[in-house]
C-alpha atoms as a PDB file:
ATOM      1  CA  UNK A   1       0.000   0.000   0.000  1.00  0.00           C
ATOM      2  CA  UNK A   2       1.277   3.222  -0.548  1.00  0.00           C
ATOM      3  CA  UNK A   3      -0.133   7.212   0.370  1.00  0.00           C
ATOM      4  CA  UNK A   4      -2.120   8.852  -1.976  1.00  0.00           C
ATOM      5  CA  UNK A   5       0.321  11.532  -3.897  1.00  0.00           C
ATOM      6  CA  UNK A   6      -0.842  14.231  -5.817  1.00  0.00           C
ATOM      7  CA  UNK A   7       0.880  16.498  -8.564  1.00  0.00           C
ATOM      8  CA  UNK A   8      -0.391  20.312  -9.809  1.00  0.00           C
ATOM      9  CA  UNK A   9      -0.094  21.092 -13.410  1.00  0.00           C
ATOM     10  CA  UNK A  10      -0.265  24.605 -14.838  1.00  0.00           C
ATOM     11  CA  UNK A  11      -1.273  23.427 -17.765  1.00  0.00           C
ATOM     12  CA  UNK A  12      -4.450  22.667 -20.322  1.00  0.00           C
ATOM     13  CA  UNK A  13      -6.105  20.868 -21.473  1.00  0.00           C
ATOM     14  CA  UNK A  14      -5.838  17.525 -19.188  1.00  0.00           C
ATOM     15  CA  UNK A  15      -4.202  14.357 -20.717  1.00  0.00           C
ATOM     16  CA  UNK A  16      -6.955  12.154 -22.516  1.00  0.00           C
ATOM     17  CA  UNK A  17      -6.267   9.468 -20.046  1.00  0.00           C
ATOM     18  CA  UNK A  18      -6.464   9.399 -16.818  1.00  0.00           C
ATOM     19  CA  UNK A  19     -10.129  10.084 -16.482  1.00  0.00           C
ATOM     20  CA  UNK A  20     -11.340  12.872 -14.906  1.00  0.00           C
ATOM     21  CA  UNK A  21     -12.805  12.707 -11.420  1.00  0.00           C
ATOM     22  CA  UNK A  22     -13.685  15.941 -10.132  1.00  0.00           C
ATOM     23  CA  UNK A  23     -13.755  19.623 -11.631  1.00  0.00           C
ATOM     24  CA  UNK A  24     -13.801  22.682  -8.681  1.00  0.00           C
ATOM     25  CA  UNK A  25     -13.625  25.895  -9.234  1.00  0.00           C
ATOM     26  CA  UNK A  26     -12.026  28.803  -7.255  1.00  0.00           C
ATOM     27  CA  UNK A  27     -14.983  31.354  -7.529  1.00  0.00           C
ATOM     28  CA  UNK A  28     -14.074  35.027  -7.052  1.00  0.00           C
ATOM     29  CA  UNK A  29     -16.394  37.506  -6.132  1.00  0.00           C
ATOM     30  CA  UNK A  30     -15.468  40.535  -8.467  1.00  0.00           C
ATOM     31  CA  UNK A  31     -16.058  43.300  -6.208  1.00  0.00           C
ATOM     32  CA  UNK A  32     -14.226  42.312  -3.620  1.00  0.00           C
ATOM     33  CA  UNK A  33     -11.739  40.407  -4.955  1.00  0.00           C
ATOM     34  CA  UNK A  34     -12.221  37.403  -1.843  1.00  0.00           C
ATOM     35  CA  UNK A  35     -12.875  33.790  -3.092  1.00  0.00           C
ATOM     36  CA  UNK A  36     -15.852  31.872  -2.229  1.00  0.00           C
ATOM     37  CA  UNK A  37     -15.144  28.614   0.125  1.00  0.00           C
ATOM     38  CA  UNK A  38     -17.630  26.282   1.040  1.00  0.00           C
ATOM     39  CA  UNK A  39     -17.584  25.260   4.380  1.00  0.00           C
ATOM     40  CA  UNK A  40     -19.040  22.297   5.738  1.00  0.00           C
ATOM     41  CA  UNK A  41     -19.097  22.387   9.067  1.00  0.00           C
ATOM     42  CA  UNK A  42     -15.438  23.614   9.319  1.00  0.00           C
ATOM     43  CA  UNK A  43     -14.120  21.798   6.663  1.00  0.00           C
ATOM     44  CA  UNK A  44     -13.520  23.996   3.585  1.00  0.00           C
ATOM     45  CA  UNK A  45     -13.431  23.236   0.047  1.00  0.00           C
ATOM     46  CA  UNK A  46     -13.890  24.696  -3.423  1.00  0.00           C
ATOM     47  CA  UNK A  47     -16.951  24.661  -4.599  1.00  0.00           C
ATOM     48  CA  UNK A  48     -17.387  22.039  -7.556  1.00  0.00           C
ATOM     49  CA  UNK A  49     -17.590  17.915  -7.655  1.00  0.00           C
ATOM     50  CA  UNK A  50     -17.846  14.417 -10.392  1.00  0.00           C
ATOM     51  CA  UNK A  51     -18.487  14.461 -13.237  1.00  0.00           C
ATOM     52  CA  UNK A  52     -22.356  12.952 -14.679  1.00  0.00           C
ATOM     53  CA  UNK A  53     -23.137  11.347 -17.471  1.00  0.00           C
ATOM     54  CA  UNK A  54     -25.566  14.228 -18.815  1.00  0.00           C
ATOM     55  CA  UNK A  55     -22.945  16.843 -18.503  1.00  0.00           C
ATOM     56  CA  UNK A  56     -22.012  18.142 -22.157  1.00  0.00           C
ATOM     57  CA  UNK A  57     -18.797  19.096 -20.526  1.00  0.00           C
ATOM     58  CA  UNK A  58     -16.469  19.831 -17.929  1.00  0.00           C
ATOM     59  CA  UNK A  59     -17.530  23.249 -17.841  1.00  0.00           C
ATOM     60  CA  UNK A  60     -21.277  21.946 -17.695  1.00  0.00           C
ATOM     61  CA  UNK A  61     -19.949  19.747 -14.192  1.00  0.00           C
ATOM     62  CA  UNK A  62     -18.430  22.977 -12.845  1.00  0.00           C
ATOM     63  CA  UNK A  63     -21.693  24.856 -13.152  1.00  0.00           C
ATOM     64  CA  UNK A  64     -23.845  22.318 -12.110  1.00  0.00           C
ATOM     65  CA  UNK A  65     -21.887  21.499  -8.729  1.00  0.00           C
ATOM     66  CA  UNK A  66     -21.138  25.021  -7.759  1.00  0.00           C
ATOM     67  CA  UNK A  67     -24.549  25.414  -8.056  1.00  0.00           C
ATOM     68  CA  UNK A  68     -26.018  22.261  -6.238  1.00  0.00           C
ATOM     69  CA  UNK A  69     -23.376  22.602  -3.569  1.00  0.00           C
ATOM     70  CA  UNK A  70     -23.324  26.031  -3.071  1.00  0.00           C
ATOM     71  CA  UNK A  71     -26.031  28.088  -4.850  1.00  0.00           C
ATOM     72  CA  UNK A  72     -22.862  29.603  -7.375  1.00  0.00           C
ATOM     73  CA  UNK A  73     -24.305  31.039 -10.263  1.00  0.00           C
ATOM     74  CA  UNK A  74     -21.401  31.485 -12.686  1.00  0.00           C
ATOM     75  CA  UNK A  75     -20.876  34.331 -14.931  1.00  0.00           C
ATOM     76  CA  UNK A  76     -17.257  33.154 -16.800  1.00  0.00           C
ATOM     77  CA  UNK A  77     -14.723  30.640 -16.283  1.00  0.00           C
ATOM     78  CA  UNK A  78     -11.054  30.494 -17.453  1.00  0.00           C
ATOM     79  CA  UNK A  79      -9.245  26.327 -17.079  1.00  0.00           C
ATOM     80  CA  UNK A  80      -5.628  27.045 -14.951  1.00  0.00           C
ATOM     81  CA  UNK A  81      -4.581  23.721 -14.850  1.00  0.00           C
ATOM     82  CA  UNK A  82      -5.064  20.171 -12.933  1.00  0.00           C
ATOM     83  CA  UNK A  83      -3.746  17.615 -10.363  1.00  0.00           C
ATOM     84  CA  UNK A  84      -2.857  14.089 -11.143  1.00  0.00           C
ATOM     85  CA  UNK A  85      -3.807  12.134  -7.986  1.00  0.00           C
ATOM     86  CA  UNK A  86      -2.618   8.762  -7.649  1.00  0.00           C
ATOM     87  CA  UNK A  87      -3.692   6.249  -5.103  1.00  0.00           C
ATOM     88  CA  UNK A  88      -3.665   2.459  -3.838  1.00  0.00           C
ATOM     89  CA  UNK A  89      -6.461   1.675  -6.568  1.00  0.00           C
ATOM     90  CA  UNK A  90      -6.411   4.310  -9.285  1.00  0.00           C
ATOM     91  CA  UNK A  91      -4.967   7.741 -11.191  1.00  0.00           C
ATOM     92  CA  UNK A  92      -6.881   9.848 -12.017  1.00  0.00           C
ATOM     93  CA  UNK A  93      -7.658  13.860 -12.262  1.00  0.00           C
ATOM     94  CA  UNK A  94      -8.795  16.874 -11.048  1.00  0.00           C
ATOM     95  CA  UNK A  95      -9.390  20.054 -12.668  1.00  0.00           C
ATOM     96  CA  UNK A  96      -9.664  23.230 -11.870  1.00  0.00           C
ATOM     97  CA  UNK A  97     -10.834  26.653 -13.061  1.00  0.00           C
ATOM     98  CA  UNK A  98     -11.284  30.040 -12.067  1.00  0.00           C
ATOM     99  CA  UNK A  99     -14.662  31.293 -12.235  1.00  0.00           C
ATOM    100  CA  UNK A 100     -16.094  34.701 -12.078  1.00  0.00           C
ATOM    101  CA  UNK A 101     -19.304  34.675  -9.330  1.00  0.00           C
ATOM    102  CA  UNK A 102     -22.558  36.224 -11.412  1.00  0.00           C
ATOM    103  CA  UNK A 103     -24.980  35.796  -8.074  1.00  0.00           C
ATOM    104  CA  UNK A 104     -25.184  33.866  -5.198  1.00  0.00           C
ATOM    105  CA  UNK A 105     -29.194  32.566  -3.982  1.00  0.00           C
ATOM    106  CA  UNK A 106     -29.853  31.717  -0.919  1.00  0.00           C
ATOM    107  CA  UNK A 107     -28.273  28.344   0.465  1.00  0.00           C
ATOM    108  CA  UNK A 108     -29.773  24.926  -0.036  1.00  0.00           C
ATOM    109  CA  UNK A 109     -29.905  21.777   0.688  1.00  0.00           C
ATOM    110  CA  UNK A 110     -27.472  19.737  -1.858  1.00  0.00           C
ATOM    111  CA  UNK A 111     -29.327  16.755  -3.600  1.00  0.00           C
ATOM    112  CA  UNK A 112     -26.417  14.722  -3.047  1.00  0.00           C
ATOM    113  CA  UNK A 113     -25.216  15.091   0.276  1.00  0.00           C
ATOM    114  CA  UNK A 114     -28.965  16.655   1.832  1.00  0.00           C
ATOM    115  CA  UNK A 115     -27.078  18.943   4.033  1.00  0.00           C
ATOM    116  CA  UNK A 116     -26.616  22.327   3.470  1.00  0.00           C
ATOM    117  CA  UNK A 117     -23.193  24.164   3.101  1.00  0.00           C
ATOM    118  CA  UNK A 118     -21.904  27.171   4.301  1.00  0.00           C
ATOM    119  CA  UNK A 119     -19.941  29.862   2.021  1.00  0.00           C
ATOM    120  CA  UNK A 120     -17.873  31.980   3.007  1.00  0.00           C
ATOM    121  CA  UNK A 121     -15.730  35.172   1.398  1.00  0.00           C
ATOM    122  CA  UNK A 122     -11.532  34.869   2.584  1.00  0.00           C
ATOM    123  CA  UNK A 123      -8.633  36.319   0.553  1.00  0.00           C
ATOM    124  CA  UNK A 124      -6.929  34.288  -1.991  1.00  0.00           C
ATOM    125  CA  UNK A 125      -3.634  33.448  -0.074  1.00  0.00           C
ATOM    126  CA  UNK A 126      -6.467  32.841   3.116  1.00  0.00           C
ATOM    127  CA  UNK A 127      -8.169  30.467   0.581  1.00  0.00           C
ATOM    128  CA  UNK A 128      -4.750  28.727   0.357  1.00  0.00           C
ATOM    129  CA  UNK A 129      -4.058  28.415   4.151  1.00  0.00           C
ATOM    130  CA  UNK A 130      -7.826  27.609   4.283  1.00  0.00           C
ATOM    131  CA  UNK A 131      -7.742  24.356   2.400  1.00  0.00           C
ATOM    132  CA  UNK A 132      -4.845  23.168   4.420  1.00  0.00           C
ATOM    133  CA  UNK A 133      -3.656  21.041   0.708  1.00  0.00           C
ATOM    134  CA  UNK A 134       0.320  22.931   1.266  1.00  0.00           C
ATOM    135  CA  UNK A 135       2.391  24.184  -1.153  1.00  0.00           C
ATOM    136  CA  UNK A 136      -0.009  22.736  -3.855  1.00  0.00           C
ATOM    137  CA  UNK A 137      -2.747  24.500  -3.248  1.00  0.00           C
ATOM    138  CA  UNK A 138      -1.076  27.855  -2.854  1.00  0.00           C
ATOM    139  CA  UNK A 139      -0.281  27.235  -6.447  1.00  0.00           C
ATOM    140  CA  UNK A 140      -3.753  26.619  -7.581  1.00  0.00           C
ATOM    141  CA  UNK A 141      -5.145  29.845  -5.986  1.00  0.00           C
ATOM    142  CA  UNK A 142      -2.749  31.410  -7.223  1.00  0.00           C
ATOM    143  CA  UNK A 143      -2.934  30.043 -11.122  1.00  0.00           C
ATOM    144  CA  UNK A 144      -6.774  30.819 -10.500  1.00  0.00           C
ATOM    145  CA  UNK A 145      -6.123  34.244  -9.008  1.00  0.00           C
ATOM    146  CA  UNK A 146      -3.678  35.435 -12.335  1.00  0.00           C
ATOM    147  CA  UNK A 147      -6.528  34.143 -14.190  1.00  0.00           C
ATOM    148  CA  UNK A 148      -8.801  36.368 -12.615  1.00  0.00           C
ATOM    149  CA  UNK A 149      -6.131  39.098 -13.103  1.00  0.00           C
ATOM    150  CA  UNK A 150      -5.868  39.016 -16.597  1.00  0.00           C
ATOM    151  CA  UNK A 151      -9.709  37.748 -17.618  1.00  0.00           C
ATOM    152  CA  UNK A 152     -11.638  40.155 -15.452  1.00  0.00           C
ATOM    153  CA  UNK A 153      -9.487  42.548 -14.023  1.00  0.00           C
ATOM    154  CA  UNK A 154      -9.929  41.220 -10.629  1.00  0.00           C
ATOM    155  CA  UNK A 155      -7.870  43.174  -7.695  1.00  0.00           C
ATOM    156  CA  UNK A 156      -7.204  40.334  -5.289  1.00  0.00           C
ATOM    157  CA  UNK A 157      -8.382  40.948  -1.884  1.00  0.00           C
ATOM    158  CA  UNK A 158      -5.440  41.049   0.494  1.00  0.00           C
ATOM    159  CA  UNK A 159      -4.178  38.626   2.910  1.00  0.00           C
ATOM    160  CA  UNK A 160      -6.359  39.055   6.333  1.00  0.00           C
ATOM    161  CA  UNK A 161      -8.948  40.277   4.707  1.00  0.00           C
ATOM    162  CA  UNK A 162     -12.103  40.128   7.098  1.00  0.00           C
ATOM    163  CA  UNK A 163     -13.756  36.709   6.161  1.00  0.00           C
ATOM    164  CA  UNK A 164     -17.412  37.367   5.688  1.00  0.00           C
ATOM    165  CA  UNK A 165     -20.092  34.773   5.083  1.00  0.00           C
ATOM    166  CA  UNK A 166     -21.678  35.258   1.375  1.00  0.00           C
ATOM    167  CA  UNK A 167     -25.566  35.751   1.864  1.00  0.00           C
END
């Protein structure tokens, strides 16, 4: 048996094979420049989840689960890269984007799960330090956050920025 290790790739699109597991998205909120983390029960994540079968595509999955999960309405997306996960039974990826938040409704009960997440606004680099996923995940923000830079003109939101719940 051996740990589960996981790689980041600034790169896209994904490799044909291994499939595709999960697409998340790191959602900013243009305004303020803070990213959107869903917190469930004190354990944050990025909004997003598996693909389905009915999903056209991987941008179809990303707006579907930010939505389900967290009530995310999307208004643009940009693909920063991907991590190759490998475990005891399997490889496979996941991908990520940044996304640009069009509206938030009010939260919901997620059809998969049945329990309601919460969201929350942090920084980017908070975001990081949030997920606890090290050095790896400082890179993804901050793929997702020059993304947001150069799509959208996004000014980041600084590090310590007052976390806020999104209503």
């Amino acid at each position: 048996m051996f740990a589960d290790t996981m790689r980041w790739v600034e790169q896209w699109p994904p490799p044909p094979t291994p499939p595709i597991r999960q697409v998340y998205g790191v959602v900013f909120h243009g305004s303020s420049g803070a990213v959107v983390i869903q917190d469930d029960a004190g354990r944050y994540n990025l909004p997003g989840g598996t693909p389905e079968p009915g999903d056209a595509d991987l941008v179809a999955t990303l707006r579907r689960e930010c939505y389900e999960e967290s009530q995310l309405v999307l208004a643009d997306w940009r693909p920063v890269g991907y991590q190759l996960v490998s475990n005891d039974d399997s490889v496979y990826v996941q991908v990520r984007y940044a996304a640009l938040l069009a509206h938030a409704d009010p939260v919901a009960v997620d059809p998969c799960t049945g329990r309601a997440y919460g969201r929350v606004l942090v920084s980017p680099t908070d975001a990081a330090a949030l997920l606890g996923w090290g050095e790896r995940g400082v890179a993804q923000v901050a793929a997702a956050t020059a993304a947001a830079v150069k799509a959208w003109g996004i000014t980041p939101a600084p590090a310590g920025w007052p976390r806020q719940d999104l209503v």
